[in-house]
C-alpha atoms as a PDB file:
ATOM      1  CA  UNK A   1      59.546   7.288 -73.848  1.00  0.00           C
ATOM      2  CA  UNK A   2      58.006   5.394 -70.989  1.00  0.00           C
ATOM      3  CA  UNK A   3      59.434   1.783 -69.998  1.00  0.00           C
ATOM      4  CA  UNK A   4      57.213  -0.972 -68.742  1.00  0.00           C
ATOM      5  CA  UNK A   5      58.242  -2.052 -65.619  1.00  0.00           C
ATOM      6  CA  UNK A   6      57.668  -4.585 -62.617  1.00  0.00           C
ATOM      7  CA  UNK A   7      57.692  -3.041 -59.158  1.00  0.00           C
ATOM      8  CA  UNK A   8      55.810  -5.015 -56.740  1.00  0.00           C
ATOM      9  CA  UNK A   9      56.680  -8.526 -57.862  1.00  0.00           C
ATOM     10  CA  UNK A  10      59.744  -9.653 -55.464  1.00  0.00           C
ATOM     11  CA  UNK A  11      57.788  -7.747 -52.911  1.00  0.00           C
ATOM     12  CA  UNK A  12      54.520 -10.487 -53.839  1.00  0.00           C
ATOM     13  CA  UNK A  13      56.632 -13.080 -53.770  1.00  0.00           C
ATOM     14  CA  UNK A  14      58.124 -12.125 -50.378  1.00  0.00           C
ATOM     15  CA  UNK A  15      54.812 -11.736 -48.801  1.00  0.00           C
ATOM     16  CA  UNK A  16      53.835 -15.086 -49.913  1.00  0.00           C
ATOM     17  CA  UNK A  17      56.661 -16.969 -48.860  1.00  0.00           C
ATOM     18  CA  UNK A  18      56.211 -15.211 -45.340  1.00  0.00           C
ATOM     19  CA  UNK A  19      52.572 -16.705 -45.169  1.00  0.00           C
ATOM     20  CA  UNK A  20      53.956 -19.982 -46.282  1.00  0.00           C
ATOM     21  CA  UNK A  21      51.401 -19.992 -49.267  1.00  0.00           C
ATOM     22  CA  UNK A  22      52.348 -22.001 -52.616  1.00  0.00           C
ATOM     23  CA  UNK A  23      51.905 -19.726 -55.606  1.00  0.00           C
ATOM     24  CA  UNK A  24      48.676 -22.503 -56.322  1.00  0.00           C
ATOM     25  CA  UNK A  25      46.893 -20.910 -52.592  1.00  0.00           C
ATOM     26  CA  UNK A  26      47.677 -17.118 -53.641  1.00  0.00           C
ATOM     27  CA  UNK A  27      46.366 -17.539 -56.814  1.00  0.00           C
ATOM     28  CA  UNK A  28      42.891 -19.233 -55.431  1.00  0.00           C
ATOM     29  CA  UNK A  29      42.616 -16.354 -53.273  1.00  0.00           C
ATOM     30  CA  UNK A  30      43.089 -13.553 -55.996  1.00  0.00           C
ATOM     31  CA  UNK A  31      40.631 -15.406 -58.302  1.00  0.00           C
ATOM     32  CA  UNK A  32      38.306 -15.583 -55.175  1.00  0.00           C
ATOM     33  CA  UNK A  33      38.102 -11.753 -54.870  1.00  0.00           C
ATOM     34  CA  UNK A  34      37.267 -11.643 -58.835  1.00  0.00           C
ATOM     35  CA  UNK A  35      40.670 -11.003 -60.880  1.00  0.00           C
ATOM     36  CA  UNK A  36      41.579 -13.906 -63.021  1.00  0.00           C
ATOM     37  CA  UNK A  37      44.823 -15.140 -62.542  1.00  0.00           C
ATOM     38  CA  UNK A  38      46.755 -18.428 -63.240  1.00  0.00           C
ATOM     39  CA  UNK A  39      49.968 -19.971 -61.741  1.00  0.00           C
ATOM     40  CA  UNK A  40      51.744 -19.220 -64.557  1.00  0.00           C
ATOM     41  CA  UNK A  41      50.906 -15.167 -64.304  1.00  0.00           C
ATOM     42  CA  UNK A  42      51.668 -15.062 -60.762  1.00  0.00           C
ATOM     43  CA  UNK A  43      55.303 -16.734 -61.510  1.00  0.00           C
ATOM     44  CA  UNK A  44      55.504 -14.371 -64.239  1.00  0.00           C
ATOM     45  CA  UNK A  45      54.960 -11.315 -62.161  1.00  0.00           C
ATOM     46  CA  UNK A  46      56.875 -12.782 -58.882  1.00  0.00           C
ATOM     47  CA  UNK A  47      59.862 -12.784 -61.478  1.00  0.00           C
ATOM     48  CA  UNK A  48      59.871  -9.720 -62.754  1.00  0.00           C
ATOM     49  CA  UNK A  49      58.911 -11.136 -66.600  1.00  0.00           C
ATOM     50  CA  UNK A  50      55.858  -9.025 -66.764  1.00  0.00           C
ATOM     51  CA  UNK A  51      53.980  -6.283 -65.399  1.00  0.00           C
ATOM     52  CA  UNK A  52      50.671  -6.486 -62.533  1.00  0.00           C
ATOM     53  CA  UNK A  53      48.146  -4.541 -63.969  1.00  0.00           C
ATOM     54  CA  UNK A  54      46.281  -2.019 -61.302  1.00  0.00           C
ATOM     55  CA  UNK A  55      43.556  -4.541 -60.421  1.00  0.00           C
ATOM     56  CA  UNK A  56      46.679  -7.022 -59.968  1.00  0.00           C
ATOM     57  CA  UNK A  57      48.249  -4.711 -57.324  1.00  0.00           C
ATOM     58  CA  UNK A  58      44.665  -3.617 -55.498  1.00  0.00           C
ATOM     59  CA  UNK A  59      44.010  -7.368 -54.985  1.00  0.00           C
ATOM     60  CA  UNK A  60      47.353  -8.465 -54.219  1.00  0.00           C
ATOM     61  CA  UNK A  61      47.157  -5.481 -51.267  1.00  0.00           C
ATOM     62  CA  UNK A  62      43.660  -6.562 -50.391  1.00  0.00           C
ATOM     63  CA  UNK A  63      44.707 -10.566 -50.316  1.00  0.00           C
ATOM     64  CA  UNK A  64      47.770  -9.684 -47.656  1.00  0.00           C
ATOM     65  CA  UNK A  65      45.661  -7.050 -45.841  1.00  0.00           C
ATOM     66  CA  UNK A  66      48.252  -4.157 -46.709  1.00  0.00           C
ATOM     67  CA  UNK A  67      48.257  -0.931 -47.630  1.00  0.00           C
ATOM     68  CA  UNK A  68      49.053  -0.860 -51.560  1.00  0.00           C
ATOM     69  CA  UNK A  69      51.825   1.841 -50.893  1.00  0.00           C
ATOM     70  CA  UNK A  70      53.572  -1.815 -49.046  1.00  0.00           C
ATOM     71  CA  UNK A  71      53.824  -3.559 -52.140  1.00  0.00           C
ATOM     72  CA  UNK A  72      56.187  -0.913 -53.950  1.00  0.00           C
ATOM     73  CA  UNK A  73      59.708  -0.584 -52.791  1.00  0.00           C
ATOM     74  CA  UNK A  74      60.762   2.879 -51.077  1.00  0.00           C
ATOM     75  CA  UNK A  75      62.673   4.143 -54.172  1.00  0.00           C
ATOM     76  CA  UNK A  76      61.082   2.918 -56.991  1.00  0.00           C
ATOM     77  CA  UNK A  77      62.534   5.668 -59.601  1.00  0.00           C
ATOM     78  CA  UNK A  78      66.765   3.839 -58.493  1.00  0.00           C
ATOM     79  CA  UNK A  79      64.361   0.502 -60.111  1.00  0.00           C
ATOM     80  CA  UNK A  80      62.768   1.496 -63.763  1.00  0.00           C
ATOM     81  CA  UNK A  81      65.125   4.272 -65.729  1.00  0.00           C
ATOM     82  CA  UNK A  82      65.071   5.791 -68.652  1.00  0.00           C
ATOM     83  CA  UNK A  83      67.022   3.642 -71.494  1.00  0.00           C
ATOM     84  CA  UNK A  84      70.482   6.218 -72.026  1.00  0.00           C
ATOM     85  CA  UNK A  85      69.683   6.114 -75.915  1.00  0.00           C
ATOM     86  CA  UNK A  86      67.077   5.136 -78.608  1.00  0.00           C
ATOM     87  CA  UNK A  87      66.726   1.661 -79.992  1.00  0.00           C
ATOM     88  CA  UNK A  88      68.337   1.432 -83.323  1.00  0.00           C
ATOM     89  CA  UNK A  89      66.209   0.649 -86.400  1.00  0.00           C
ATOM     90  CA  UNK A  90      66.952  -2.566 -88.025  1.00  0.00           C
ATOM     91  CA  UNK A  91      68.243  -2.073 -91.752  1.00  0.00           C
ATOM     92  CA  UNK A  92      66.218  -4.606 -93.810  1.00  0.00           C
ATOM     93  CA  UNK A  93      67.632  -5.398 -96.959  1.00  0.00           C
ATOM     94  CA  UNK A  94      65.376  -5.419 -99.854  1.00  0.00           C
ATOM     95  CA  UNK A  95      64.281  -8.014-101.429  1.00  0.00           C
ATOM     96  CA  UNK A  96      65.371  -8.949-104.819  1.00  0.00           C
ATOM     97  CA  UNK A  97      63.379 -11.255-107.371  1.00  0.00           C
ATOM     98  CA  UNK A  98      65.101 -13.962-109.199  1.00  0.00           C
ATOM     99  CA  UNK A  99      65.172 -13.926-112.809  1.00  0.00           C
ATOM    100  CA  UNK A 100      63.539 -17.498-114.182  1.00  0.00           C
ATOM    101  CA  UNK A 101      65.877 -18.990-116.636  1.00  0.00           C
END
């Protein structure tokens, strides 16, 4: 089973801060070079509560003039394991009618 996961986003954030951009200018620039993207996404992805698509992490690379390899951290696999065991199933009781009097 493959897990979702954010690699890139502290890194985004980083970068940003170090240009002194507002999440508001980053955004304008990544909607300049044709992905759609609100404030509210970029927070999202700068904290780690969703994943950048691959467009996302091409344009963030080509906004801060990096190479894309830049954006990841150096050990990504210590970042995203496996989970140890499966989810359990929820038991769902089922549903009984009541008898009209």
């Amino acid at each position: 089973m493959s897990q979702k996961c954010n690699l890139i986003g502290r890194n985004v954030s980083r970068e940003r801060y170090q240009r002194g951009w507002s999440q508001e200018e980053l955004v304008t620039k990544v909607t300049l070079l044709g992905c759609y993207m609100t404030r509210d996404i970029l927070a999202s992805i700068e904290t780690l509560r969703c994943v950048a698509s691959d467009k996302h992490v091409a344009i963030f690379a080509a906004v801060f003039d990096m190479p894309i390899e830049k954006l990841f951290p150096p050990n990504p696999h210590l970042l995203c394991k496996e989970p140890d065991r499966e989810p359990q199933r929820r038991r769902h009781k089922p549903k009984t009618r009541r008898r009209k009097k």
